[in-house]
Structure formats: C-alpha cells, structure tokens
C-alpha atoms as a PDB file:
ATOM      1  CA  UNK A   1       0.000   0.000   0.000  1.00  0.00           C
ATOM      2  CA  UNK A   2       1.188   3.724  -0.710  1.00  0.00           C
ATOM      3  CA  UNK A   3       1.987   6.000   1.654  1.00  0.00           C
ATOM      4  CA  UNK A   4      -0.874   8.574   0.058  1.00  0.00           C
ATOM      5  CA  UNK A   5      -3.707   5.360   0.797  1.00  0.00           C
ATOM      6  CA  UNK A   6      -2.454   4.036   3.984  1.00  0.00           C
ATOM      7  CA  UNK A   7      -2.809   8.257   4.687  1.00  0.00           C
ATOM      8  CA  UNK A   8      -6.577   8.261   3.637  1.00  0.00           C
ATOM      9  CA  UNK A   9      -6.586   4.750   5.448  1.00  0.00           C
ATOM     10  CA  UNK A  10      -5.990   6.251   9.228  1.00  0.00           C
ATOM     11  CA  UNK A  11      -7.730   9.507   8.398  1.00  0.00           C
ATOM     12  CA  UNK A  12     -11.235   7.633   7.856  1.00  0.00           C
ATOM     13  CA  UNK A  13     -10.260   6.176  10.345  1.00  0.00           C
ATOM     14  CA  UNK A  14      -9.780   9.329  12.568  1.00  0.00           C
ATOM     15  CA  UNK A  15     -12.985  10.769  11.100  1.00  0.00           C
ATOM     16  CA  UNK A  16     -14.927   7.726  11.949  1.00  0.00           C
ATOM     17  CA  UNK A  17     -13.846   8.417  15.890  1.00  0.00           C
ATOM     18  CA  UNK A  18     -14.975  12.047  14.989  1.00  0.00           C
ATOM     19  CA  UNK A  19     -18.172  11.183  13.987  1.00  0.00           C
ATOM     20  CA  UNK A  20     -18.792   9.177  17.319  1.00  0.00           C
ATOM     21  CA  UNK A  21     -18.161  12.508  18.965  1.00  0.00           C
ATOM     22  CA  UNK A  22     -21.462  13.976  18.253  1.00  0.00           C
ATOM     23  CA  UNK A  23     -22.986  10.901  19.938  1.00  0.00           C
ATOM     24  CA  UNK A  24     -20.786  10.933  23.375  1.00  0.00           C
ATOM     25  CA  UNK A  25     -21.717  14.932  23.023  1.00  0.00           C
ATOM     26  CA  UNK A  26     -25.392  14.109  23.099  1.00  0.00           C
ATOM     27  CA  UNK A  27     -25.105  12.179  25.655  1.00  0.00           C
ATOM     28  CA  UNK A  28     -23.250  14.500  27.640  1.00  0.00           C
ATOM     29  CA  UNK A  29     -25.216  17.619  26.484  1.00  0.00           C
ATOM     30  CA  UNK A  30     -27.135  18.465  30.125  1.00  0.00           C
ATOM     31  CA  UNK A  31     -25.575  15.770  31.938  1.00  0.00           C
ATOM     32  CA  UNK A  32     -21.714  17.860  32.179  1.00  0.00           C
ATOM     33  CA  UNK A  33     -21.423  21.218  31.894  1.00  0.00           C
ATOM     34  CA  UNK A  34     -19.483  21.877  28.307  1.00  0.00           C
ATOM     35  CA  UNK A  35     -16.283  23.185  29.721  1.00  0.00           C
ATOM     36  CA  UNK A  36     -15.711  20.216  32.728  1.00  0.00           C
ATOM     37  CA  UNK A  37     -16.639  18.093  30.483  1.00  0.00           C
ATOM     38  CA  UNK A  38     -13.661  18.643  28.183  1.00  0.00           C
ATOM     39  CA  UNK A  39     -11.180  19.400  31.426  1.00  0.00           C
ATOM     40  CA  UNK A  40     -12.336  15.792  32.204  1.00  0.00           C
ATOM     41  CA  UNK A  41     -11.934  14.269  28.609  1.00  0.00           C
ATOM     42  CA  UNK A  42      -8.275  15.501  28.081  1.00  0.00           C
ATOM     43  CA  UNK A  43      -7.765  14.581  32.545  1.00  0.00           C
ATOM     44  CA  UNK A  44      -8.402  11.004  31.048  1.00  0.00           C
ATOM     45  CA  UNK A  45      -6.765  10.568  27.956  1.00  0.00           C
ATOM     46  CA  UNK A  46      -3.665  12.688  29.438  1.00  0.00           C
ATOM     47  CA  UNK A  47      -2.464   9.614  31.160  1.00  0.00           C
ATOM     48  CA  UNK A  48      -2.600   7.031  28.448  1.00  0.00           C
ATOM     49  CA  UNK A  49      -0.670   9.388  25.744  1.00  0.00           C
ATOM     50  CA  UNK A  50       2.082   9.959  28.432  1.00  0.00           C
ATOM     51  CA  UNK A  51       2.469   6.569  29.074  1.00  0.00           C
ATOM     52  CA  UNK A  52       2.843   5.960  25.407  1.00  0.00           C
ATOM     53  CA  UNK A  53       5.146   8.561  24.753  1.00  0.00           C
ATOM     54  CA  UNK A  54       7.460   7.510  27.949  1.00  0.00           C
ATOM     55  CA  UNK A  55       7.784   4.250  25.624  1.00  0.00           C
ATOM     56  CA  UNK A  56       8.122   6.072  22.616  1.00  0.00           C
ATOM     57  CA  UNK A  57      11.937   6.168  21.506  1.00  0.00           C
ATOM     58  CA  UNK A  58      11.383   9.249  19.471  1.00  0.00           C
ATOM     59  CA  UNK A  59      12.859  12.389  20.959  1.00  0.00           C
ATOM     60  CA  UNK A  60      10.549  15.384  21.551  1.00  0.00           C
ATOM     61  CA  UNK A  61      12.014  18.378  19.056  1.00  0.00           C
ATOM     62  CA  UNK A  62      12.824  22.113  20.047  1.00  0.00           C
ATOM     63  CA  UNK A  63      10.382  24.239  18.856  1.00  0.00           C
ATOM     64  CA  UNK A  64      10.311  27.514  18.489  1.00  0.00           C
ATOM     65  CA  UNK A  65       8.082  30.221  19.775  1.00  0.00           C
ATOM     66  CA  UNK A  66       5.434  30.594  16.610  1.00  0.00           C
ATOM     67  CA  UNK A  67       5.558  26.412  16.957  1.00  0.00           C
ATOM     68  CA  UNK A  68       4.544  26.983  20.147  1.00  0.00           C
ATOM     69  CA  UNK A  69       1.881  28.952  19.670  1.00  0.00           C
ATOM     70  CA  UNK A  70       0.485  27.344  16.546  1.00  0.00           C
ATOM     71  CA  UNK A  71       0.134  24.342  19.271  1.00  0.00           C
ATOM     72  CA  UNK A  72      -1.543  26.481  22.026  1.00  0.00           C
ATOM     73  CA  UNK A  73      -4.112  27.542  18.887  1.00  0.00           C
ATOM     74  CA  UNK A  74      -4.701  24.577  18.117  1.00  0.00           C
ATOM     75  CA  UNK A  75      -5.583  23.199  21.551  1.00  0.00           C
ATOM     76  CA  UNK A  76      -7.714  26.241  22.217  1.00  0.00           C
ATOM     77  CA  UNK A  77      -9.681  25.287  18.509  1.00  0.00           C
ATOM     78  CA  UNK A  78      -9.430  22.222  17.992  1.00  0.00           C
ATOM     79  CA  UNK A  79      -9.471  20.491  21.495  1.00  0.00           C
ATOM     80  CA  UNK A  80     -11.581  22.804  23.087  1.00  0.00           C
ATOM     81  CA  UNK A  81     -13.597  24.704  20.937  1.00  0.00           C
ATOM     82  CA  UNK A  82     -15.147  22.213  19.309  1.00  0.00           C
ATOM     83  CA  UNK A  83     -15.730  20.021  22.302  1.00  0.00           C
ATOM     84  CA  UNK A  84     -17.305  22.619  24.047  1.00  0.00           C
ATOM     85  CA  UNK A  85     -19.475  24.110  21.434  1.00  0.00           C
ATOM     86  CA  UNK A  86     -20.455  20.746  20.391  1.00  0.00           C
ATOM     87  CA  UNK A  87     -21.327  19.717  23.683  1.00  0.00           C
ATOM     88  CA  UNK A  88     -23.165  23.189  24.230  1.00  0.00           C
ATOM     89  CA  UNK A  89     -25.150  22.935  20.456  1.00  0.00           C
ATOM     90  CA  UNK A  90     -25.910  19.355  21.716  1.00  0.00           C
ATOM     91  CA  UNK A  91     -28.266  20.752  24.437  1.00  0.00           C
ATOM     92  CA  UNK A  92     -30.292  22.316  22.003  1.00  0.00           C
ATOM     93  CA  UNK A  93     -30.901  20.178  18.978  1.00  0.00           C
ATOM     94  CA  UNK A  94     -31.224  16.122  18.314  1.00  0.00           C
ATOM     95  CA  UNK A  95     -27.743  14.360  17.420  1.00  0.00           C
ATOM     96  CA  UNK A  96     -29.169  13.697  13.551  1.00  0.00           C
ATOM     97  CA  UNK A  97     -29.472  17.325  13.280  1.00  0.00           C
ATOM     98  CA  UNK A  98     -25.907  17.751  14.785  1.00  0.00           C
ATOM     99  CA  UNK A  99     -24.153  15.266  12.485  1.00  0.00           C
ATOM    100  CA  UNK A 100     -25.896  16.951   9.414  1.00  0.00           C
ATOM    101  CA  UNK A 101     -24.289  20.467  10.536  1.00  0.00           C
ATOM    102  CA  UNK A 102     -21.086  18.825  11.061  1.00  0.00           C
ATOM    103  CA  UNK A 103     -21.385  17.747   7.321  1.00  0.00           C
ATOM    104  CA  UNK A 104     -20.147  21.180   6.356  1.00  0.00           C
ATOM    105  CA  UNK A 105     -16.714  20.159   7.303  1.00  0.00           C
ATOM    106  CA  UNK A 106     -14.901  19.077   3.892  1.00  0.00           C
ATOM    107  CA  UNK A 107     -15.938  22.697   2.486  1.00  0.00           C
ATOM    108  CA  UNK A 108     -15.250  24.623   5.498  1.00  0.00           C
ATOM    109  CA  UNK A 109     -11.682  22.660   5.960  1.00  0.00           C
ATOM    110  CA  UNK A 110     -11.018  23.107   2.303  1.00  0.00           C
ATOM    111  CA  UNK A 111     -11.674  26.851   2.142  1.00  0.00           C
ATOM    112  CA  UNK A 112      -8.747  26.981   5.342  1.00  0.00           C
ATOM    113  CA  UNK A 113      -6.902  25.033   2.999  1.00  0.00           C
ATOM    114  CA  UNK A 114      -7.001  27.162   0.253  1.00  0.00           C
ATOM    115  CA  UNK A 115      -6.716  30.498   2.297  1.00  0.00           C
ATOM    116  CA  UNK A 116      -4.222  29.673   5.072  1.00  0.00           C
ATOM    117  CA  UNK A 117      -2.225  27.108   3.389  1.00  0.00           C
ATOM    118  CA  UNK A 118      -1.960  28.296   0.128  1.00  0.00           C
ATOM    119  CA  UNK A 119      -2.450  25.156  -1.599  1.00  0.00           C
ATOM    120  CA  UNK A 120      -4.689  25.303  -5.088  1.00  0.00           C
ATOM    121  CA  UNK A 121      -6.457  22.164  -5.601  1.00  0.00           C
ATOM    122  CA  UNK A 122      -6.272  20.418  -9.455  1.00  0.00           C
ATOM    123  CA  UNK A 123      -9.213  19.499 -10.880  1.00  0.00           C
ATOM    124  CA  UNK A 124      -9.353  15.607  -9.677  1.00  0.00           C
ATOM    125  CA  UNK A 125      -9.151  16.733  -5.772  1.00  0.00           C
ATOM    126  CA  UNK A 126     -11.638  19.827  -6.908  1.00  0.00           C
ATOM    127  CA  UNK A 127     -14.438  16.888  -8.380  1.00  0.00           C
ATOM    128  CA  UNK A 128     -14.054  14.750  -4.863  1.00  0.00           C
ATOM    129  CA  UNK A 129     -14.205  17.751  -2.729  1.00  0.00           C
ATOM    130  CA  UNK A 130     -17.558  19.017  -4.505  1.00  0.00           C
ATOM    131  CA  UNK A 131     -18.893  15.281  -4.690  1.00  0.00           C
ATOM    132  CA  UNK A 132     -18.330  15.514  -1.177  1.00  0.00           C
ATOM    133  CA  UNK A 133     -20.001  18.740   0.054  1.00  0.00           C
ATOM    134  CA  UNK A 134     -22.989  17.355  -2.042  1.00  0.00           C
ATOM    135  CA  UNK A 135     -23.199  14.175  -0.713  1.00  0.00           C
ATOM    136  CA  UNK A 136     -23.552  15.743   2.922  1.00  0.00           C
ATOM    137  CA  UNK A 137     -25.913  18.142   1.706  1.00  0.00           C
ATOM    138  CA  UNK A 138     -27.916  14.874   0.166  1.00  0.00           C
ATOM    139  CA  UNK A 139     -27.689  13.465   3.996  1.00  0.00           C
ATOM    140  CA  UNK A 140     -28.997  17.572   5.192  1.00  0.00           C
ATOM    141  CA  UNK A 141     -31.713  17.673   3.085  1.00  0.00           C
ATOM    142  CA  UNK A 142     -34.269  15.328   4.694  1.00  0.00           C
ATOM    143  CA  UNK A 143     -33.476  15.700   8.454  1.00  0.00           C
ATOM    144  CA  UNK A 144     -35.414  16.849  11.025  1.00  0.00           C
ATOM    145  CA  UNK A 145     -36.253  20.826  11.041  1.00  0.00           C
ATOM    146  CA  UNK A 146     -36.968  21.686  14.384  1.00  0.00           C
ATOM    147  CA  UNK A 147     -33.430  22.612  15.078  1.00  0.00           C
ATOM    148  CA  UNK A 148     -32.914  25.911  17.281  1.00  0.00           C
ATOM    149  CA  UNK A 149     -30.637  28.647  16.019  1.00  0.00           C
ATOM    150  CA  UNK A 150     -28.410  28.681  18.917  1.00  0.00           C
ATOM    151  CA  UNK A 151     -27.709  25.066  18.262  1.00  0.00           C
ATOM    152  CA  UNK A 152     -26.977  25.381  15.003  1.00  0.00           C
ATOM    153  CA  UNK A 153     -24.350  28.526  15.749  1.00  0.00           C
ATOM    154  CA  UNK A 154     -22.991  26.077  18.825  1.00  0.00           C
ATOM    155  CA  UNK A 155     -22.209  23.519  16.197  1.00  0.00           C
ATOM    156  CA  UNK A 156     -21.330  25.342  13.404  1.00  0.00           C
ATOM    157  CA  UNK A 157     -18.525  27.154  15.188  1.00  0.00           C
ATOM    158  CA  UNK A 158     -17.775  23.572  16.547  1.00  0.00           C
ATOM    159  CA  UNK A 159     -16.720  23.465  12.758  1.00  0.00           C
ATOM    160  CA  UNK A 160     -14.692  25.784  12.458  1.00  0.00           C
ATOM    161  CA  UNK A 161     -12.784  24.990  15.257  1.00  0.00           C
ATOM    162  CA  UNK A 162     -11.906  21.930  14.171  1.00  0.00           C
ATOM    163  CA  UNK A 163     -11.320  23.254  10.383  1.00  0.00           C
ATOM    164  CA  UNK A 164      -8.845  25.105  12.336  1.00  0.00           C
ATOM    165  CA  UNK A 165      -7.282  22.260  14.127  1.00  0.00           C
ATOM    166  CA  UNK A 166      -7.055  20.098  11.382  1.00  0.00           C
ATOM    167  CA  UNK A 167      -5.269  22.716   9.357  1.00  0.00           C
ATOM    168  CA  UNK A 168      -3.410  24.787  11.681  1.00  0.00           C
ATOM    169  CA  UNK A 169      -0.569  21.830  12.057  1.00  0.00           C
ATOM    170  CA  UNK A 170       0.390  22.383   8.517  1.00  0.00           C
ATOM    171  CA  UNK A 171       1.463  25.618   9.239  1.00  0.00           C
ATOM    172  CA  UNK A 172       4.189  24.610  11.859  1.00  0.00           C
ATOM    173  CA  UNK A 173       7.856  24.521  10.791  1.00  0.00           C
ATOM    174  CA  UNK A 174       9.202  21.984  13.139  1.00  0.00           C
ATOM    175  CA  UNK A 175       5.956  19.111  12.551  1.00  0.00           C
ATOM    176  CA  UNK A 176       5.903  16.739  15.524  1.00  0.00           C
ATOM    177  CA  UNK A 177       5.248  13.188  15.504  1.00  0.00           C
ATOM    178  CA  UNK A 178       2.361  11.702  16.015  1.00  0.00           C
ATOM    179  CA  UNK A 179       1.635  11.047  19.678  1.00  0.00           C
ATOM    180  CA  UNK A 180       3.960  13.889  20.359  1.00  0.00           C
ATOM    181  CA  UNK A 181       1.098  16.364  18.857  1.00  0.00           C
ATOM    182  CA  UNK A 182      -1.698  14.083  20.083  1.00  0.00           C
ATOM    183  CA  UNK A 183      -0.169  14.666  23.947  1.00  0.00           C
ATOM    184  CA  UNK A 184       0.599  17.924  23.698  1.00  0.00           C
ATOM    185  CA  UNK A 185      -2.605  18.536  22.435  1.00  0.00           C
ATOM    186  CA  UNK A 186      -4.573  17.143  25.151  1.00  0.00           C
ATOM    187  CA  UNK A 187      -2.198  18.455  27.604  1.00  0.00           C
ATOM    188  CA  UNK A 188      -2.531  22.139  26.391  1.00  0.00           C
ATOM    189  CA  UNK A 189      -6.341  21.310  25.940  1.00  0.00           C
ATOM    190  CA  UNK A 190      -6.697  20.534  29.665  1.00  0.00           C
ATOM    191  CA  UNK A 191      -4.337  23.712  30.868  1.00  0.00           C
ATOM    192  CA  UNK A 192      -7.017  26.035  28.732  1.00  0.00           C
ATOM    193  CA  UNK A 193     -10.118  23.811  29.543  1.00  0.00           C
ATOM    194  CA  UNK A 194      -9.928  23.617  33.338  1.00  0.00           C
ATOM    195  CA  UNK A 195      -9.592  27.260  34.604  1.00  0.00           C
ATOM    196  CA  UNK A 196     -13.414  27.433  33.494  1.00  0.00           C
ATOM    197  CA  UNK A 197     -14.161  23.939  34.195  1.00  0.00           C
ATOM    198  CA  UNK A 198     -13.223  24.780  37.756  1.00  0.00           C
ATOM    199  CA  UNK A 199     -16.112  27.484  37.851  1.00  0.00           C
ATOM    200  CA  UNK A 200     -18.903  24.812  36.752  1.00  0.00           C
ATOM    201  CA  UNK A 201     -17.914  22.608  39.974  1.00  0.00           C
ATOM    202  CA  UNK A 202     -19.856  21.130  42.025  1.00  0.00           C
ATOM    203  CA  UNK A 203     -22.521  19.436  39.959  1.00  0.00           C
ATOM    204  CA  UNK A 204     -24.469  16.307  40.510  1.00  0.00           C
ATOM    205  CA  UNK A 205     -23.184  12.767  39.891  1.00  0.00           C
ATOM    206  CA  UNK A 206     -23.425  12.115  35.843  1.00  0.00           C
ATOM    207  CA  UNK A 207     -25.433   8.925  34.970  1.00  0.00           C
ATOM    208  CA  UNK A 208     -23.634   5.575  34.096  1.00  0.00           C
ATOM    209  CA  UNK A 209     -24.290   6.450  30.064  1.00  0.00           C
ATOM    210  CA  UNK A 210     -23.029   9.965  30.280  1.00  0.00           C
ATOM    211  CA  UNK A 211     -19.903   8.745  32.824  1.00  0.00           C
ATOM    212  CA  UNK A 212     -19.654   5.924  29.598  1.00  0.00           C
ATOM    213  CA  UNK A 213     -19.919   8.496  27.183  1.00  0.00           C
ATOM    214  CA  UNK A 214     -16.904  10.868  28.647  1.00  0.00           C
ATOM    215  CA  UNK A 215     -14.869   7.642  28.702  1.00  0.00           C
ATOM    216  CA  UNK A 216     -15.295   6.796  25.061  1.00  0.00           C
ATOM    217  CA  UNK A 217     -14.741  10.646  24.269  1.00  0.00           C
ATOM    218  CA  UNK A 218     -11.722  10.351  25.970  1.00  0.00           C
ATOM    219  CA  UNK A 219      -9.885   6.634  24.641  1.00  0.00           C
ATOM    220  CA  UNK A 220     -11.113   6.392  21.366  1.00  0.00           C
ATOM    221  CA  UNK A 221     -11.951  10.488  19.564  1.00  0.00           C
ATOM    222  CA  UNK A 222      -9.216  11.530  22.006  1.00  0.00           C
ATOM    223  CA  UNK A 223      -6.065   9.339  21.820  1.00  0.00           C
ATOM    224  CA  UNK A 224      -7.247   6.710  19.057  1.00  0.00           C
ATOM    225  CA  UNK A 225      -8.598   9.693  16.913  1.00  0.00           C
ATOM    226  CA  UNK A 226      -5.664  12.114  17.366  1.00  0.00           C
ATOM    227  CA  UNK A 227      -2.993   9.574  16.885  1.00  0.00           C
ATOM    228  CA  UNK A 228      -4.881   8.101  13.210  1.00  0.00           C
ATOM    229  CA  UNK A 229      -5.209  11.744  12.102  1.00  0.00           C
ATOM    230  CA  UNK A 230      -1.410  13.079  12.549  1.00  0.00           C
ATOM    231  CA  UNK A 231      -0.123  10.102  10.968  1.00  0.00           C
ATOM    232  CA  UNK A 232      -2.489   9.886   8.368  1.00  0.00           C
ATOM    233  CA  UNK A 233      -2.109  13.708   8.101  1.00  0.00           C
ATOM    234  CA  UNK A 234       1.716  13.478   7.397  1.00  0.00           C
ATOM    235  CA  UNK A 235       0.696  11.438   4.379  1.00  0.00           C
ATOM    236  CA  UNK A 236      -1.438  14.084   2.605  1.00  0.00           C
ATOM    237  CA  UNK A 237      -1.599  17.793   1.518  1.00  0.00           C
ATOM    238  CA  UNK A 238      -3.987  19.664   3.244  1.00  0.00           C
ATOM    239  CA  UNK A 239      -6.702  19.317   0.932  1.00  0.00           C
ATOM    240  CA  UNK A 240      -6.574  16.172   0.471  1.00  0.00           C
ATOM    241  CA  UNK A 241      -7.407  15.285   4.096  1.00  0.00           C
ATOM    242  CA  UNK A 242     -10.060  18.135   4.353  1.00  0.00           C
ATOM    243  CA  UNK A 243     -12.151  16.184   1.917  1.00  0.00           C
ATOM    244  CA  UNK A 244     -11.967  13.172   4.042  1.00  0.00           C
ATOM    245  CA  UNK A 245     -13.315  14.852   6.870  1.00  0.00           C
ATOM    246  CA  UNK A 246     -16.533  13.780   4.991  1.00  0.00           C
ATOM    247  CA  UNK A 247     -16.563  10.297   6.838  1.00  0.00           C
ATOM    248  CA  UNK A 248     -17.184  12.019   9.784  1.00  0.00           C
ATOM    249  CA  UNK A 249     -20.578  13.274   9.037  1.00  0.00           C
ATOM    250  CA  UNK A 250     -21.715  10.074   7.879  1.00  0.00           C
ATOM    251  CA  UNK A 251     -20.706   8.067  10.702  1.00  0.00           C
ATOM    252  CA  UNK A 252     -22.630  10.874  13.238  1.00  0.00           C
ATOM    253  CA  UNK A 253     -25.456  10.576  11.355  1.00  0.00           C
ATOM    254  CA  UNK A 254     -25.411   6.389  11.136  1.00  0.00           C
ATOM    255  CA  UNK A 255     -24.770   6.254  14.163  1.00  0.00           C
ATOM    256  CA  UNK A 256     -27.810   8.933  15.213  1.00  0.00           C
ATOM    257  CA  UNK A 257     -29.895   6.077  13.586  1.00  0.00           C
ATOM    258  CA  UNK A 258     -28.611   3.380  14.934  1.00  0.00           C
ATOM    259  CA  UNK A 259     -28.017   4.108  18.654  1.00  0.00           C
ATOM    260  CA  UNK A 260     -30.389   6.961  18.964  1.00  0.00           C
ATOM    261  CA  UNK A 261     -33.497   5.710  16.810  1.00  0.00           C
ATOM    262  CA  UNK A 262     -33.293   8.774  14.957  1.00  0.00           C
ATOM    263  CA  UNK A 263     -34.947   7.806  10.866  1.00  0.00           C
ATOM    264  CA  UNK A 264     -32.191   8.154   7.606  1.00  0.00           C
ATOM    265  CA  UNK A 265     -34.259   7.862   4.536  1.00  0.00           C
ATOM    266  CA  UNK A 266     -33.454   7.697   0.829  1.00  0.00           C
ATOM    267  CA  UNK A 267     -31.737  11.192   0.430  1.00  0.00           C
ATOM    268  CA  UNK A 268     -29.268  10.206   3.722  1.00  0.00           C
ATOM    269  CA  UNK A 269     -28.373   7.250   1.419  1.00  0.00           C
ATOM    270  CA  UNK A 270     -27.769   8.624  -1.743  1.00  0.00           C
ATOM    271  CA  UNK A 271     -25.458  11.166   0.272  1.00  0.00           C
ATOM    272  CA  UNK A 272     -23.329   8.349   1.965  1.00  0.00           C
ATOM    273  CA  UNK A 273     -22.995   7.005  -1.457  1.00  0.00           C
ATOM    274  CA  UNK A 274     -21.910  10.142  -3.140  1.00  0.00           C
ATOM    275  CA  UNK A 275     -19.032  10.540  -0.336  1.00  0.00           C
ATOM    276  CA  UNK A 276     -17.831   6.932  -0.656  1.00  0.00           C
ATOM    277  CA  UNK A 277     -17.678   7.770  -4.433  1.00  0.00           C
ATOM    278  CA  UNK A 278     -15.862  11.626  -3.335  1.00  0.00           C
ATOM    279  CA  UNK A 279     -13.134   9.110  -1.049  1.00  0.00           C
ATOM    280  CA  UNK A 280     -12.723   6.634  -4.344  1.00  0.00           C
ATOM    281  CA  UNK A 281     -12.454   9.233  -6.389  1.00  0.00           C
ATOM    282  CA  UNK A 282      -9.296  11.446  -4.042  1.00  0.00           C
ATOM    283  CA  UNK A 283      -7.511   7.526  -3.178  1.00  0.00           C
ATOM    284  CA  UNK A 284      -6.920   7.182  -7.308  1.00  0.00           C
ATOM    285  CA  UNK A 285      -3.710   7.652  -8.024  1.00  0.00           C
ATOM    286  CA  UNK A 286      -3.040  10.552  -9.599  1.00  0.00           C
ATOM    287  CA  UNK A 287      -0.744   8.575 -13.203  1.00  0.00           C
ATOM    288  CA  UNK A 288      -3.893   5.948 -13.342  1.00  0.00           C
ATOM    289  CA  UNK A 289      -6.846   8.831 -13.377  1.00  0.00           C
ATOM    290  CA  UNK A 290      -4.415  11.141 -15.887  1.00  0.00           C
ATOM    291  CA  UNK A 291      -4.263   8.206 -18.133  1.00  0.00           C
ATOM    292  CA  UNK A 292      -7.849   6.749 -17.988  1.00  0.00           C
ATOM    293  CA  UNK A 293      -8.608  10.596 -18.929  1.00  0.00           C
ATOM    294  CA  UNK A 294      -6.487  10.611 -21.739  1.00  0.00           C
ATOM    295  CA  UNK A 295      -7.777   7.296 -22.758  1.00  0.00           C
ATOM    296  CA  UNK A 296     -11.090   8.886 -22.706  1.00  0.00           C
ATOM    297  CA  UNK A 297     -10.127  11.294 -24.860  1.00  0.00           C
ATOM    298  CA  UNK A 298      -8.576   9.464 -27.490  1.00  0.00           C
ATOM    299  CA  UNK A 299     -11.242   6.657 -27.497  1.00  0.00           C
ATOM    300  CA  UNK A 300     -14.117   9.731 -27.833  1.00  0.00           C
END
C-alpha cells in the first residue's frame, strides 16, 4: 500500500472516531457542563498518551516560539472549541441534526486550505471535494427541522474549530510526531479547559451512560482519533485530508440512527454514497486517473 492510501486509510479512520463525537456529546449535552466536560476528557486521555510517549523512543524536538503557539491555537480550537461548542449545540438540537451540521466540514476545511495554506487544488481533488459537500448536503436535506438557532451557531462554530485544528498543524515549521502532537494537544487542551471547568464545579453525579460516554470521548476520539489523524495527516496535503473529513458526518449521522433511533431515509443514502464515491475518487492515483482521462479522450 502507498503511503498517500495508507494516509486516507488512518484519516477515515480518525474521522470515523470524529463522527462518534457527536454521539458521546449528546449524551453529555445536560448531563456535564461543556467546559468540565472537556477538562475531564483531556484529565483522562492525558495519562494514556504519556504513558505511550514515555515508551516512545522518538525524541521530543525544540520548537520555536510561533511552533509553540500554533500548538496552544490549536488546543484552544481544535481540542476545546469544538468540544465545548459541540457539547453546548448538543443541548439544544437532536444528534441527527448535529451530524448533518457537522457535514459542512470538507468545504469549510477546504476553504482553510485554500486560504491559510496556500495550496490550489487540481481538478481531480476539486471533483471529490464538490462530490463531497454534495453528498452531505444529500444526507442535510431530509433531516429533522426543528433545530434551534443557537444550536446550530454552537455547532457550526464547533466546525470551524476543528477546520482550524485540522489545518493549523500544517502551518508549523518543526511538525511533531504523532503522539507527540496528540499529547501535547490534550495536555494544552486541559491547561485552557480547566480554569473554566473549575467554575462549573460542584454538579451532581453524571449517569452511568453519560460517565460511559466521557470515557469513550476520551480513549477512542481523544487518543485513538488524534494519533490516526497526525499520521495519516503526514501522508497528505492539506486538501486532500479536508475532503476526508466527509466520513465524519456520515458516521454521526449512522450512528444517530442506529443508537439513537433517529430515521435516515433515501436522500441520507444517496449522500453516503456520493461521499464513498468523493473518497474513491481522491484515493486514485493521480498517473492511473491522468491516463484513464487521456484514454477517454482518445477513445471519444
């Protein structure tokens, strides 16, 4: 396997774990307040990513002081922006509704791409990108409308928080590894997190499903999730992994049917296909599609 496909491998991957977020989030939406529950996700997963790194023979870089802070923006974006406002939108609209919002992800993470990184997408990654915003459009069209506005702002600036994560690591001059970003993420995320979190103390005793939920958010988005997307990341350009953030929607919005009952007719499915075809279409490689398309030509 390539490195560019074992890339798009880990970062459905990662997106899949993304997509599960907007289900923990529901569950935690009323249950936690928004900020202690993200102080709590990052006081979990901290741990594990240490450990792992205190076995990891790689040496941790110097960086310098705009790495530095393109890692504290990120944490303050990615980590807990979008955790937050997710959580927060969560309290106001159903998880469906959520994961069909989140769907605006490949064109909001493409426009960063274009904008902060520069990068000027041919026509192949332009076709998967756009058969990707359509597809989640396909899965928005038919879900339930009785979605409040402030949810909808929560989660849309959920997006572009993580837009901003995802991209933002591009940017830095001295890239980390791996679990290197993925801990100091979470460890910056819980410095900036628990301030606030600290304010939303006491509160009752969470239910066994929400105390379930906070421990999934934590293992699996958290470390499983960061881990696939930096290494899948360092296979890619930019906007080729911001039109993979498309599995993400689809998963929430599965999921919303499976676990939370919620319906996904025809138009959901035509949209799931129409971002598998988007994924196919981005993992080609780039010799084979040039010379199928000058095939075509000739042979027409």
């Amino acid at each position: 396997m390539s490195r560019r496909l074992q890339g798009y491998l880990l970062l459905s991957l990662a997106m899949m774990t993304v997509g599960t977020t907007v289900i923990a989030s529901k569950l935690l939406a009323g249950a936690v307040p928004p900020f202690l529950a993200t102080a709590a996700r990052f006081a979990l997963a901290l741990p594990v990513l240490l450990l792992l790194l205190a076995r990891s023979p790689v040496p941790w870089p110097r960086l310098g002081w705009r790495d530095r802070g393109l890692l504290v923006l990120q944490a303050a974006a990615g980590s807990v922006g979008y955790t937050v406002l997710l959580v927060s939108g969560l309290e106001h609209l159903p998880a469906a509704d959520a994961g069909v919002i989140v769907g605006t992800l490949p064109a909001v993470s493409a426009l960063f791409s274009v904008m902060v990184l520069k990068e000027r997408p041919g026509l192949r990654l332009l076709a998967s990108a756009l058969l990707a915003t359509v597809g989640v459009m396909a899965v928005a069209w038919q879900a339930p409308g009785q979605s409040s506005w402030v949810g909808v702002l929560y989660v849309l600036g959920a997006v572009f928080c993580e837009s901003a994560f995802i991209l933002l690591n591009k940017r830095m001059a001295q890239p980390l590894g791996a679990l290197q970003q993925a801990t100091a993420m979470v460890a910056l995320g819980l410095l900036v997190s628990l301030p606030v979190a600290l304010f939303e103390l006491p509160v009752a005793m969470p239910s066994t499903v929400a105390l379930a939920a906070l421990a999934w958010y934590a293992l699996v988005p958290t470390v499983g999730g960061f881990l696939l997307w930096y290494a899948g990341a360092a296979r890619v350009s930019g906007s080729e992994a911001a039109t993979l953030t498309a599995v993400a929607p689809l998963t929430a919005v599965a999921l919303a049917a499976a676990l939370l009952g919620d319906e996904v007719g025809l138009a959901q499915w035509l949209g799931a296909g129409a971002v598998v075809l988007a994924i196919l279409i981005l993992a080609l490689p780039a010799r084979l599609s040039g010379a199928r398309w000058r095939l075509g030509r000739a042979g027409g």
